[in-house]
Protein backbone atom coordinates (compact mmCIF):
# COMPACT_ATOMS: atom_id res chain seq x y z
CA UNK A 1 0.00 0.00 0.00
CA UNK A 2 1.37 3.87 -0.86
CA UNK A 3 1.84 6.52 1.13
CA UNK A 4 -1.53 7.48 -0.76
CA UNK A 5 -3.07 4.60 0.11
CA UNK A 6 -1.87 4.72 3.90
CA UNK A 7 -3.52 8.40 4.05
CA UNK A 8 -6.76 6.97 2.33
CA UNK A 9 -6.82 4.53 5.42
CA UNK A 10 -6.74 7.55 7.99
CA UNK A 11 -9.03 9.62 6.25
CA UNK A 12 -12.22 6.92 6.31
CA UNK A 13 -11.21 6.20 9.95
CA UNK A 14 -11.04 10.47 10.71
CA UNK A 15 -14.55 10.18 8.93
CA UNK A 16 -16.18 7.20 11.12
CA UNK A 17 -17.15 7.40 14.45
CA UNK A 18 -16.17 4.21 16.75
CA UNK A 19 -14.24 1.05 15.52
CA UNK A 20 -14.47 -0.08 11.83
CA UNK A 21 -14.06 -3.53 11.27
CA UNK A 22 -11.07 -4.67 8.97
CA UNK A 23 -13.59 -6.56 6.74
CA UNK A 24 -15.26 -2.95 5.88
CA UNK A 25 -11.94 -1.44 4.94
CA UNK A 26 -10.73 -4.23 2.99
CA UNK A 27 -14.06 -3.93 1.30
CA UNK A 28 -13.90 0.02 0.54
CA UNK A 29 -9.79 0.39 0.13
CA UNK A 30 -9.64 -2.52 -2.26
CA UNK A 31 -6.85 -4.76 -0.32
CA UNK A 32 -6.56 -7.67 2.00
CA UNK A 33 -6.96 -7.70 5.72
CA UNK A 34 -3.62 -8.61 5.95
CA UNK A 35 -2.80 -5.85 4.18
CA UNK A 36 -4.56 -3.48 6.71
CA UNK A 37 -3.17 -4.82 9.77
CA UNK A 38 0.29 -4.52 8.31
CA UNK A 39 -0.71 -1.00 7.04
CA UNK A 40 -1.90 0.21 10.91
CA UNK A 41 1.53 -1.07 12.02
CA UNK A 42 3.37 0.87 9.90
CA UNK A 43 1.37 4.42 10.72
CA UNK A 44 1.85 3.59 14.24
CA UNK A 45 5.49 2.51 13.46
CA UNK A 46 5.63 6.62 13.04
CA UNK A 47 4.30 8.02 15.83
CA UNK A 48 6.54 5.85 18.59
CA UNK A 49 5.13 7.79 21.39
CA UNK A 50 1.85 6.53 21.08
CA UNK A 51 -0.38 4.76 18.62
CA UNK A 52 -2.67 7.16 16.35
CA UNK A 53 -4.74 3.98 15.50
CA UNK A 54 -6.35 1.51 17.95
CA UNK A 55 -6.88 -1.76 17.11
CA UNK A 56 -9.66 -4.42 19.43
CA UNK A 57 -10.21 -8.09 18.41
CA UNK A 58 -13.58 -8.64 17.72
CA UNK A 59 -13.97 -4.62 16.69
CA UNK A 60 -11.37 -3.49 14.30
CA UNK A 61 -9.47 -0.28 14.21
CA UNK A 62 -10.37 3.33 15.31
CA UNK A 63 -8.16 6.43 14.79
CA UNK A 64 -7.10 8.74 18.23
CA UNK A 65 -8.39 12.03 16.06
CA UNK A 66 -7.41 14.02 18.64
CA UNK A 67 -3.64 12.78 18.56
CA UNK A 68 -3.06 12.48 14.69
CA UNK A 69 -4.44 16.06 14.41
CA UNK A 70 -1.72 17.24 16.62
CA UNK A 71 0.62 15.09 15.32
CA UNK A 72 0.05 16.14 11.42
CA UNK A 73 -0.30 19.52 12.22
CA UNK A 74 2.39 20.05 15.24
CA UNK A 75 0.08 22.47 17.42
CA UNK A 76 -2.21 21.41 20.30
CA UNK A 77 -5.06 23.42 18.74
CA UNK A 78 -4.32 21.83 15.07
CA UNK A 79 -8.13 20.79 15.65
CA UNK A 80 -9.30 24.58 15.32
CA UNK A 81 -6.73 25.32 12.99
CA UNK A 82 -6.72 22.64 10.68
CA UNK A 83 -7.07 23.65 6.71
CA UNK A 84 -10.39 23.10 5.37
CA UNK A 85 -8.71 22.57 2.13
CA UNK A 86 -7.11 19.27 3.45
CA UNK A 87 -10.79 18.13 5.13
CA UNK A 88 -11.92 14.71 3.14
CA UNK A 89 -14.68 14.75 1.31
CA UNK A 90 -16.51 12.96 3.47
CA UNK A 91 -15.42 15.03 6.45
CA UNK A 92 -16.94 18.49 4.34
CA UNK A 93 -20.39 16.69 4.13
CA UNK A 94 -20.36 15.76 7.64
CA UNK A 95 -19.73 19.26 8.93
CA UNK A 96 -22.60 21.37 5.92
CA UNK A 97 -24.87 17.99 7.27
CA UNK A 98 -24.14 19.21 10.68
CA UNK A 99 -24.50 22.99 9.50
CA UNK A 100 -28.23 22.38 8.27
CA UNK A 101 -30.40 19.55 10.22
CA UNK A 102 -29.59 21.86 13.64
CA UNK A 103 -30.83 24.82 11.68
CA UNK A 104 -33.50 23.04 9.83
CA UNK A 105 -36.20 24.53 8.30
CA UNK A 106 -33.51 27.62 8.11
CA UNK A 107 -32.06 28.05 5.00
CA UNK A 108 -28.42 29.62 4.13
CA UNK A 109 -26.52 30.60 1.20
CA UNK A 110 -24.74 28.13 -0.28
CA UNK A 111 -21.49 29.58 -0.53
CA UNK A 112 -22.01 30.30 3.30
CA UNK A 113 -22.03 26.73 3.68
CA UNK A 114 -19.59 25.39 1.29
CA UNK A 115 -17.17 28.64 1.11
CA UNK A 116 -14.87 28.34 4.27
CA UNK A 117 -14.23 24.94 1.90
CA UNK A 118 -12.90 26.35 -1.27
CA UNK A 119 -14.31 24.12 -3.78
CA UNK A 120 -15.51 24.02 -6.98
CA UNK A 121 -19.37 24.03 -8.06
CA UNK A 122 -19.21 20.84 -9.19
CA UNK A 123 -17.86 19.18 -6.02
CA UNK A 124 -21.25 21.42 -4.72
CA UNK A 125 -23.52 19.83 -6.82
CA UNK A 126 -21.91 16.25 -6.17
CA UNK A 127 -22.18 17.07 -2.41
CA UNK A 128 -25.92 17.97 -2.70
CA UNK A 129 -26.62 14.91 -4.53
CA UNK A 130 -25.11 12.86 -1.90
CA UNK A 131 -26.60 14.41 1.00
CA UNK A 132 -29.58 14.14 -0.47
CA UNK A 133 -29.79 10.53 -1.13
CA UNK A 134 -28.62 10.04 2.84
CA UNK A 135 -31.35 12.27 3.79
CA UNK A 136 -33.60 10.81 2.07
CA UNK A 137 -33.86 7.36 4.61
CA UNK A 138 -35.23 9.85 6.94
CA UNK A 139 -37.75 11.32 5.15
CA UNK A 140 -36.33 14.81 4.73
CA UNK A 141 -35.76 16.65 2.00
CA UNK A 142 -32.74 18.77 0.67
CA UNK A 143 -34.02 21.97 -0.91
CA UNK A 144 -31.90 24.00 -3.21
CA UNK A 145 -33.68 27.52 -4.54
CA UNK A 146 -31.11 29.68 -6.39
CA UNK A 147 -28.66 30.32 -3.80
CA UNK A 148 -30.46 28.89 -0.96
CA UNK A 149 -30.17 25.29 0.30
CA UNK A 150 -32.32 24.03 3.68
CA UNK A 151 -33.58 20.74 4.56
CA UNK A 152 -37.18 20.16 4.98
CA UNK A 153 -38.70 17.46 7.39
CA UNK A 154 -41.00 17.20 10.60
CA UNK A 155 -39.36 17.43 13.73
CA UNK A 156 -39.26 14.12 14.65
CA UNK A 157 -37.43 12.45 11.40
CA UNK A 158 -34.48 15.81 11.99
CA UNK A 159 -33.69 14.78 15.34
CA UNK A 160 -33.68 11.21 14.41
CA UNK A 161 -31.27 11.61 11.52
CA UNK A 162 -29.09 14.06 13.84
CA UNK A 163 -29.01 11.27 16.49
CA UNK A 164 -28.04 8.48 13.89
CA UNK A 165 -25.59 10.54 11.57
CA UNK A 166 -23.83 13.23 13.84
CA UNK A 167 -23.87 11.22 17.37
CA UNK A 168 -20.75 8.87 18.39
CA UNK A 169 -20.94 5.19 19.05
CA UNK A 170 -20.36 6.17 22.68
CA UNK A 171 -22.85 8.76 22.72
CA UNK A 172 -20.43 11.89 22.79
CA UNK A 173 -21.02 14.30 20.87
CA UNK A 174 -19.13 15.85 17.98
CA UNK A 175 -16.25 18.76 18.30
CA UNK A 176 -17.68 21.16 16.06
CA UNK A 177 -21.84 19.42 16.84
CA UNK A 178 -23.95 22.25 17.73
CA UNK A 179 -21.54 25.26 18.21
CA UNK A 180 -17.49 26.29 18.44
CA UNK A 181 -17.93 27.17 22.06
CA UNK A 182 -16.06 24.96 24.36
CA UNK A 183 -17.41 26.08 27.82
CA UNK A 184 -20.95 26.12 26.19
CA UNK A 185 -20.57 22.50 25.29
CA UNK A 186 -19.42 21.74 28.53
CA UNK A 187 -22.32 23.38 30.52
CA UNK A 188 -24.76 21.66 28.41
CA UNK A 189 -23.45 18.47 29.06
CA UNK A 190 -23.21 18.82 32.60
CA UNK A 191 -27.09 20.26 32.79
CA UNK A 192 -28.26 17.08 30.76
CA UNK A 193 -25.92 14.57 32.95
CA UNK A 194 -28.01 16.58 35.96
CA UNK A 195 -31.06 15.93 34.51
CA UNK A 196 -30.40 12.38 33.93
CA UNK A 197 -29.43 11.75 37.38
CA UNK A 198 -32.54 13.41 38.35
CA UNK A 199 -34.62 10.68 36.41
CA UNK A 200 -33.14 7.95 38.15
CA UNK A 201 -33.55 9.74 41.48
CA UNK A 202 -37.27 10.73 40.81
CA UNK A 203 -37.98 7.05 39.70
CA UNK A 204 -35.62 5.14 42.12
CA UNK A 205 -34.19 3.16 39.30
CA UNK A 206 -30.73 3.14 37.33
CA UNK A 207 -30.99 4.35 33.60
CA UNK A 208 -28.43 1.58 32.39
CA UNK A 209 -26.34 1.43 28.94
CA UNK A 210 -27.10 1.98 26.07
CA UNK A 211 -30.34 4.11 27.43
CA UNK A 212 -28.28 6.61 29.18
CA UNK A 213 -26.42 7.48 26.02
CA UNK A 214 -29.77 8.07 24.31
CA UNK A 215 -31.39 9.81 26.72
CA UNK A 216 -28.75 12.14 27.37
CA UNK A 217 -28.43 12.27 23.53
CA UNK A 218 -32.21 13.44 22.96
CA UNK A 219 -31.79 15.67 25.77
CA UNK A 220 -28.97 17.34 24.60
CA UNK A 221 -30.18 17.31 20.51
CA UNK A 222 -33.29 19.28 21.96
CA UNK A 223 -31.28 21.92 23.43
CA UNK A 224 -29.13 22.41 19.83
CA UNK A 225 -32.02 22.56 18.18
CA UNK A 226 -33.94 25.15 19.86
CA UNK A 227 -30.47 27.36 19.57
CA UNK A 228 -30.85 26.52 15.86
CA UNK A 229 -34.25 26.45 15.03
CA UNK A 230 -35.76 28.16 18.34
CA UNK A 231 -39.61 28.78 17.81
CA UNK A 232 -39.64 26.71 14.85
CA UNK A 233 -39.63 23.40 16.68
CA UNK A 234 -42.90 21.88 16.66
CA UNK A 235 -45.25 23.08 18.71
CA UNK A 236 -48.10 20.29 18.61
CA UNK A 237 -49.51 19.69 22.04
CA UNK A 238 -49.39 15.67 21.63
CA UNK A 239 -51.67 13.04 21.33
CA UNK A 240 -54.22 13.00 24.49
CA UNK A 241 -54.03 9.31 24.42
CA UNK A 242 -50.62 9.15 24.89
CA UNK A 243 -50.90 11.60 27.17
CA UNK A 244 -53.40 9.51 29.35
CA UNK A 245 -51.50 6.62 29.33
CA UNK A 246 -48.52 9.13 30.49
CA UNK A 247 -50.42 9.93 33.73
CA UNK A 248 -51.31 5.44 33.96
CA UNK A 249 -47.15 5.39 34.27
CA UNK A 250 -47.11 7.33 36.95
CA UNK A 251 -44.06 9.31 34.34
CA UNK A 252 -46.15 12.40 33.70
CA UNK A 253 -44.62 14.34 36.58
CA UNK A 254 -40.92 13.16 35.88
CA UNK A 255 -40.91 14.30 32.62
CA UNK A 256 -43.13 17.65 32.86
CA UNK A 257 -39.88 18.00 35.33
CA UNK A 258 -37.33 17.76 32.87
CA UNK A 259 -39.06 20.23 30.58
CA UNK A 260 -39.61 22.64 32.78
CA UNK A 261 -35.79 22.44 33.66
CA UNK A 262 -35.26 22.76 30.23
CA UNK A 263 -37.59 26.01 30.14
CA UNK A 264 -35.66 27.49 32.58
CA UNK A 265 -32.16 26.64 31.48
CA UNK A 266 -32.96 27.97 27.36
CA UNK A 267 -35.18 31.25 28.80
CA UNK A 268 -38.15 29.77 26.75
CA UNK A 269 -40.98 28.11 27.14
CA UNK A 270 -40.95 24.61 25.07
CA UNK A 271 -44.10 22.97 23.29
CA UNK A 272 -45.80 20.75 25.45
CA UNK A 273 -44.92 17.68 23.46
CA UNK A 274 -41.66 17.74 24.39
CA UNK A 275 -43.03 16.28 27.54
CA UNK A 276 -44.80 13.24 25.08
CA UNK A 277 -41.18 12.93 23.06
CA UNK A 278 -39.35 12.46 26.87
CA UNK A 279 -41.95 9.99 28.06
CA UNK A 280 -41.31 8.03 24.67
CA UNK A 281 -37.43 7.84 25.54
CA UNK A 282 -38.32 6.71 28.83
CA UNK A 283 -40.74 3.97 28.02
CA UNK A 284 -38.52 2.94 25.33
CA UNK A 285 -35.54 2.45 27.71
CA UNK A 286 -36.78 0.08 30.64
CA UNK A 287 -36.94 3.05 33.23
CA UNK A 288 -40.85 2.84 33.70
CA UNK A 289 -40.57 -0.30 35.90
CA UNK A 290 -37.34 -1.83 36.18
CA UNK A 291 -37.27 -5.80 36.31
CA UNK A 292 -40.89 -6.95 35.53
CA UNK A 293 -42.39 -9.95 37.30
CA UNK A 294 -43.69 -13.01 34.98
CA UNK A 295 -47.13 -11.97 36.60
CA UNK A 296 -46.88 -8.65 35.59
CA UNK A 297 -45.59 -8.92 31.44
CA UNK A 298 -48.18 -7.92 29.10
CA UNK A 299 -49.93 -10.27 26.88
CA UNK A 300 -48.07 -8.88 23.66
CA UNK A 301 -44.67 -9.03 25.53
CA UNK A 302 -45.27 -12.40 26.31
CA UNK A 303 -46.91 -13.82 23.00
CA UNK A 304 -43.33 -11.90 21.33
CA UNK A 305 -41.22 -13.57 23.69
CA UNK A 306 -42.42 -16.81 23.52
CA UNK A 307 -42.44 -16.90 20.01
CA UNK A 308 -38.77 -15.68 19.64
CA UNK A 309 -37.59 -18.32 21.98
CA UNK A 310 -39.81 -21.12 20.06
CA UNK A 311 -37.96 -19.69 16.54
CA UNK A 312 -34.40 -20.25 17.79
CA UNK A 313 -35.23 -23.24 19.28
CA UNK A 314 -36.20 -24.78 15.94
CA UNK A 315 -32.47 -24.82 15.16
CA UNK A 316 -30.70 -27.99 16.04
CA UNK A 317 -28.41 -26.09 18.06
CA UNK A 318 -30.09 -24.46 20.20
CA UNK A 319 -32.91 -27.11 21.04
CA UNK A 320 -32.95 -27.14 24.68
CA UNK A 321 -32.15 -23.33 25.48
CA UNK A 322 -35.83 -22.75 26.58
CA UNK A 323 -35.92 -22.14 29.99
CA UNK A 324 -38.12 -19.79 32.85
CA UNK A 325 -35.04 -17.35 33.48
CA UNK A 326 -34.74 -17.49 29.75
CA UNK A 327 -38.30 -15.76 28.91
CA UNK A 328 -38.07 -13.70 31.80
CA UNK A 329 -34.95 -12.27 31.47
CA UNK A 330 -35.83 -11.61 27.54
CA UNK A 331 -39.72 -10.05 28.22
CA UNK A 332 -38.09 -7.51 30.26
CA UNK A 333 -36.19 -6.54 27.13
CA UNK A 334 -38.83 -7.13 24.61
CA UNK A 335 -41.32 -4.74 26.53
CA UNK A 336 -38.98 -1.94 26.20
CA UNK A 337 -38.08 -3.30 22.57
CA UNK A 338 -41.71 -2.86 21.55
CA UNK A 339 -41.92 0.97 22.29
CA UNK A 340 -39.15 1.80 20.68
CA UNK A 341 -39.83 -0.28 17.37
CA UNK A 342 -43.37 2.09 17.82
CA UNK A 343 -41.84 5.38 18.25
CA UNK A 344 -38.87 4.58 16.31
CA UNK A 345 -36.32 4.82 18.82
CA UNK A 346 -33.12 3.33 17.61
CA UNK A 347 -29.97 2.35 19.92
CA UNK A 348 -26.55 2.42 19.23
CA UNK A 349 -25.14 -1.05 20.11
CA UNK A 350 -21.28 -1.05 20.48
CA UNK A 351 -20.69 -4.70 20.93
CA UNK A 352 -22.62 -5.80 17.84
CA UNK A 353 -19.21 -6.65 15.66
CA UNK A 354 -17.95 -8.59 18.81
CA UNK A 355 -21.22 -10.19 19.49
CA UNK A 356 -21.52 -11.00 15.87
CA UNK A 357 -17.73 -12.49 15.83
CA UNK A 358 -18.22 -14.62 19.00
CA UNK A 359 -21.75 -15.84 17.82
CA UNK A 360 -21.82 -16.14 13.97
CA UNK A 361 -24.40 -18.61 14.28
CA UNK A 362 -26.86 -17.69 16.96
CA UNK A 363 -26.43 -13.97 15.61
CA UNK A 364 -27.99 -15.35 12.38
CA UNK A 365 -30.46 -17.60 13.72
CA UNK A 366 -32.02 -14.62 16.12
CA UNK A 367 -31.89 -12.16 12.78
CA UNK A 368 -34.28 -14.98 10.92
CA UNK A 369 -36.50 -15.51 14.13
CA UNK A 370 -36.81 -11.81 14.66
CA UNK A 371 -38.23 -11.65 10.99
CA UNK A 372 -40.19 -13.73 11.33
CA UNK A 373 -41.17 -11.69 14.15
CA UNK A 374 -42.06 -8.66 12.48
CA UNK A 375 -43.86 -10.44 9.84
CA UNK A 376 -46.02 -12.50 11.89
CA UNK A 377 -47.44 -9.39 14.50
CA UNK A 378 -46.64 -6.50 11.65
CA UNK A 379 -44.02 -4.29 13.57
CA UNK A 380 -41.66 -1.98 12.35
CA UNK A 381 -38.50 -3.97 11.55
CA UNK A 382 -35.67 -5.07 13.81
CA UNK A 383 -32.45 -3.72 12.75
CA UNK A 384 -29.17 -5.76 13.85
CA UNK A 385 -28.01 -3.32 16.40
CA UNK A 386 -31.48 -4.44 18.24
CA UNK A 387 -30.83 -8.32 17.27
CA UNK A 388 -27.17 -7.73 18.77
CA UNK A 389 -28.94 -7.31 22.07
CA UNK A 390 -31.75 -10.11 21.91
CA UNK A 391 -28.40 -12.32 20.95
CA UNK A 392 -26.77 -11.61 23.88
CA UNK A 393 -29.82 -13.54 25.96
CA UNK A 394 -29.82 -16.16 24.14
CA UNK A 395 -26.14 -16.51 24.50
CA UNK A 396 -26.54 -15.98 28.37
CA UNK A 397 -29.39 -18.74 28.25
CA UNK A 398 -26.73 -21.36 25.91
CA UNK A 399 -23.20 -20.68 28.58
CA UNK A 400 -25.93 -20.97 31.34
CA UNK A 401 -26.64 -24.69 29.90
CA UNK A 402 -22.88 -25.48 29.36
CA UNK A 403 -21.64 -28.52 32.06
CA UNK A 404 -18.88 -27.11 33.70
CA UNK A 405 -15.50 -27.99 32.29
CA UNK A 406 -13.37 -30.14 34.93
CA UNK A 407 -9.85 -28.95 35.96
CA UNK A 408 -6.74 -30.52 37.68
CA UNK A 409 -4.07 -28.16 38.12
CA UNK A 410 -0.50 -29.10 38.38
CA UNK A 411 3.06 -27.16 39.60
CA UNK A 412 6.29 -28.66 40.90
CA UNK A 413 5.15 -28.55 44.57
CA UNK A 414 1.50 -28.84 44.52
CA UNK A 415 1.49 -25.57 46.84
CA UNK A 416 2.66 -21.93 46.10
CA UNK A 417 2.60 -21.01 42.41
CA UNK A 418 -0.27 -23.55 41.87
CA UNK A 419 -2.55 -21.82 44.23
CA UNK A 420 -1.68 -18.78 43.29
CA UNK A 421 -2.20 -19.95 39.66
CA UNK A 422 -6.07 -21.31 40.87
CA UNK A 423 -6.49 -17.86 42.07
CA UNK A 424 -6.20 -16.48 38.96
CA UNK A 425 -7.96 -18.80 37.04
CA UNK A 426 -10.88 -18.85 39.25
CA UNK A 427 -11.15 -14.63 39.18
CA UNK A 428 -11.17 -15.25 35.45
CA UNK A 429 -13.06 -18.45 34.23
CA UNK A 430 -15.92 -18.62 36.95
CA UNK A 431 -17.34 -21.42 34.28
CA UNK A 432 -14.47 -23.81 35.32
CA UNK A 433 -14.41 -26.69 38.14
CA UNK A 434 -10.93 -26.74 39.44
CA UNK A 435 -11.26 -30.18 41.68
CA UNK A 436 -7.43 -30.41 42.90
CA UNK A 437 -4.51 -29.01 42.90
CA UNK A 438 -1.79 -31.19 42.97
CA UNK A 439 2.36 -31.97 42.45
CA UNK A 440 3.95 -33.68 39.29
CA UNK A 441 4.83 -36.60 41.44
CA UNK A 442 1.22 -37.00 42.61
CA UNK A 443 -0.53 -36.60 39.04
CA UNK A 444 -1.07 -39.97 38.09
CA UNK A 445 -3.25 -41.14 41.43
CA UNK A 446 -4.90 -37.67 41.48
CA UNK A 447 -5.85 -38.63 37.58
CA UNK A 448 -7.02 -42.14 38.50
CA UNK A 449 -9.69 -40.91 41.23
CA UNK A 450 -11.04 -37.96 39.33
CA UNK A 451 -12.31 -39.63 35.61
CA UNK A 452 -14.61 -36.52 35.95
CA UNK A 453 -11.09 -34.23 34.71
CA UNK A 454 -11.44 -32.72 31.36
CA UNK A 455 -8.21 -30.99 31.42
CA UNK A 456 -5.06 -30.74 33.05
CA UNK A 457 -3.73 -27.08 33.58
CA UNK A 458 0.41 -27.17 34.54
CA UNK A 459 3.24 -25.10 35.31
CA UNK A 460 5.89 -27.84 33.66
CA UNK A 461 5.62 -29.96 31.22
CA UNK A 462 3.69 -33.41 31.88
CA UNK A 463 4.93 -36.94 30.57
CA UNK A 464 3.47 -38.53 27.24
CA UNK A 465 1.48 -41.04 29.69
CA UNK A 466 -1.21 -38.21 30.55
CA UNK A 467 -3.93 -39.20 27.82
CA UNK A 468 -6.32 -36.23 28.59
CA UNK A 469 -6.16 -32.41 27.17
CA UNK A 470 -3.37 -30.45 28.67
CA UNK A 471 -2.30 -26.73 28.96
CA UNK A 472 0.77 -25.73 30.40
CA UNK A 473 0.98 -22.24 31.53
CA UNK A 474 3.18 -19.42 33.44
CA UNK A 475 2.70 -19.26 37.11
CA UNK A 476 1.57 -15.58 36.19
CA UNK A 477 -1.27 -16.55 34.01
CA UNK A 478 -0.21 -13.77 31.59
CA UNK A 479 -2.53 -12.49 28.96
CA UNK A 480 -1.41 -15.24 26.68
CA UNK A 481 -2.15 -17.50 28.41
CA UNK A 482 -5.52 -16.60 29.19
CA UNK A 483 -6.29 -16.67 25.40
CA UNK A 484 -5.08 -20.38 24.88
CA UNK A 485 -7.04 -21.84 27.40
CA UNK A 486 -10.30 -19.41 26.36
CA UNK A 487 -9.27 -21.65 22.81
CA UNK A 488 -8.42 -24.63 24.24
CA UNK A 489 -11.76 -24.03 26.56
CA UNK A 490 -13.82 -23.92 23.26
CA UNK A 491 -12.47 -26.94 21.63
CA UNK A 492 -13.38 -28.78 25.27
CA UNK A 493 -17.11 -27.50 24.32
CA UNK A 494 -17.54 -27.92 20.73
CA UNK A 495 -16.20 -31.86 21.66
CA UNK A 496 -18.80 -32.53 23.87
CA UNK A 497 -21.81 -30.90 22.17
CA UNK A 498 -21.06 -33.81 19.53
């Protein structure tokens, strides 16, 4: 790969938020994997101090932005000062995207938006055409009237597309998001961290991840849009059912909180369904009632549930993962699932390359059975991020069913580095059985009354006469280690599920 090529690497990586798998570069830079990895080794190779791009197994690679801007442009504010001639293509789109949904239905000149870029009206017209084709999956509409350009939409699909294209995987928000003012930025994330803590106090329960990330972003999207748009936001009083039901939840009050907080905070006074779009979030994001009883699940959360768990259990595979702590554990999700698949509340789900890595299979089988799903009780459809999570149950359920594996571990003494060794193991691998530990020299009897052993863990090497899987490790359990007998673990399992 060039020095051309290398920079083509760094610029989709400056232009995508979280870890990109190597399988999507490969795809887009037209080269190997292999060729990737050795590619991020050799950038990193040049900036000794530290690494400019991360790499996770399971993830793939994500660029420190922060640290290559410095780096290419030698100043600690190189992010301010960096040349807008040298932005990627991708990177200019981002920011005029940026520039126009918080301002939506505002308009601007067009060479207000694309000037500070220097480019030619061509690359204009080839921007606009773009933008409007990603636009268009939300519903809104890219205007262009002489020398005006706006995007057109109802409120709802704007802050949607906002939360989807300009939010991180990790729920922080863009530099440059909303406005250049540091300390204003700051402020507004530390009033919308307030108000989520206030949530949790006001309805003694934890807002856990991801529904703390989209909470605080719909929180903090409101507040950049009424600086942008101000009394343009919709001012629709929302629907009196909804309402209703609002008041049934006992939420009314926690969320006419929020608002008013909000009212205070902006100087304004916002449109009462702002108290409706907060009581959405919340219902969407298990906060109404925490852990729900099996007494207590709706008849639709059940009749999902149970026909989700029947689906995957069709598979050969996964025949016997039914169980009661199965469908309870999964309703609790589903109910929460179901109100955002109605108000079409999406969540970021960070693990979903990982989950998809260490569960190829199951991953695929829960896609088909959700479906199924949609087809069979006509919902809005289940995206993978949201099948990422229902896999992770049904993985829960499947380890829950695993035997535990049998250990016999095995040092010079017997004592010392072999308990110290059991220590470790046990802190990490709470799935295996250690029965003994024992010396070299008392292996062989310690073998003969445990036929229950399914592998033999040592700090030395063990004669040709043990017939059984063995491991030998450092006293230290380093982190190699740890990953050969996580493999050696999974070849125990796949042998016995035969």
């Amino acid at each position: 790969m060039t020095t051309e090529h290398r920079q083509a690497l760094i610029d989709y990586l400056m232009n995508h938020r979280g870890f990109v798998s190597g399988e999507q570069l490969s795809a887009v830079l037209g080269v190997s994997t292999k060729t990737i990895t050795r590619n991020v080794k050799q950038i990193n190779a040049q900036h000794p101090n530290a690494p400019i791009i991360e790499s996770q197994r399971g993830r793939g690679y994500r660029i420190d932005r922060q640290h290559y801007l410095v780096t290419a442009n030698g100043d600690s504010n190189a992010e301010r000062l960096v040349d807008p001639n040298r932005m990627t293509s991708m990177g200019r789109r981002d920011a005029v995207l940026r520039q126009l949904l918080v301002a939506s239905p505002h308009s601007y000149r067009i060479d207000a938006v694309w000037g500070k870029f220097y480019v030619s009206d061509s690359t204009i017209s080839s921007d606009i055409k773009i933008l409007r084709s990603v636009l268009q999956q939300y519903h809104l509409i890219l205007n262009r009237s002489y020398d005006q350009i706006w995007i057109e939409g109802s409120e709802a699909d704007v802050r949607r597309s906002i939360n989807d294209l300009l939010i991180t995987d990790s729920g922080i928000l863009d530099e440059d998001f909303g406005h250049t003012d540091q300390r204003m930025q700051r402020r507004d994330s530390a009033f919308v961290t307030h108000q989520l803590d206030l949530i949790e106090e006001l309805t003694h329960a934890k807002i856990p991840y991801p529904y703390n990330v989209n909470l605080f972003s719909h929180l903090y999207i409101l507040i950049e849009r009424y600086r942008g748009a101000g009394a343009l936001i919709d001012t629709s009083s929302g629907d009196d059912a909804q309402l209703v039901s609002m008041q049934q939840q006992g939420l009314a009050k926690v969320c006419e909180c929020v608002i008013r907080n909000l009212d205070d905070y902006l100087d304004t006074t916002l449109p009462g369904v702002e108290v409706a779009n907060l009581y959405q979030y919340l219902t969407s994001s298990r906060i109404d009632s925490g852990r729900i009883t099996v007494s207590e699940i709706p008849e639709q959360v059940r009749a999902v549930t149970d026909f989700l768990i029947d689906r995957v259990s069709e598979d050969p595979s996964y025949h016997d993962i039914g169980s009661n702590d199965l469908f309870a554990s999964l309703a609790n999700h589903i109910k929460p699932l179901l109100n955002r698949l109605e108000n079409h509340i999406s969540v970021k789900n960070n693990l979903l390359e990982q989950i998809k890595l260490e569960y190829p299979h199951l991953f695929d089988v829960v896609r088909e059975a959700s479906a199924q799903l949609v087809q069979r009780y006509r919902l809005n459809s289940i995206d993978d991020e949201e099948n990422g999570f229902i896999t992770v149950y049904f993985a829960q359920a499947l380890e829950n069913m695993h035997a535990p594996i049998n250990i016999l571990l095995v040092c010079t003494t017997g004592l010392g580095t072999a308990q110290l060794l059991k220590a470790k193991i046990e802190r990490r691998f709470s799935e295996l059985n250690i029965v003994e530990t024992v010396a070299v020299r008392d292996l062989k009897d310690s073998l003969a009354s445990h036929d229950e052993v399914d592998l033999v863990i040592s700090t030395v090497g063990l004669p040709s006469s043990v017939h059984i899987a063995t491991l030998v490790v450092s006293a230290m359990f380093t982190g190699e280690d740890q990953e050969q007998l996580e493999h050696e673990v999974d070849r125990i399992r796949k042998g016995m599920s035969r």
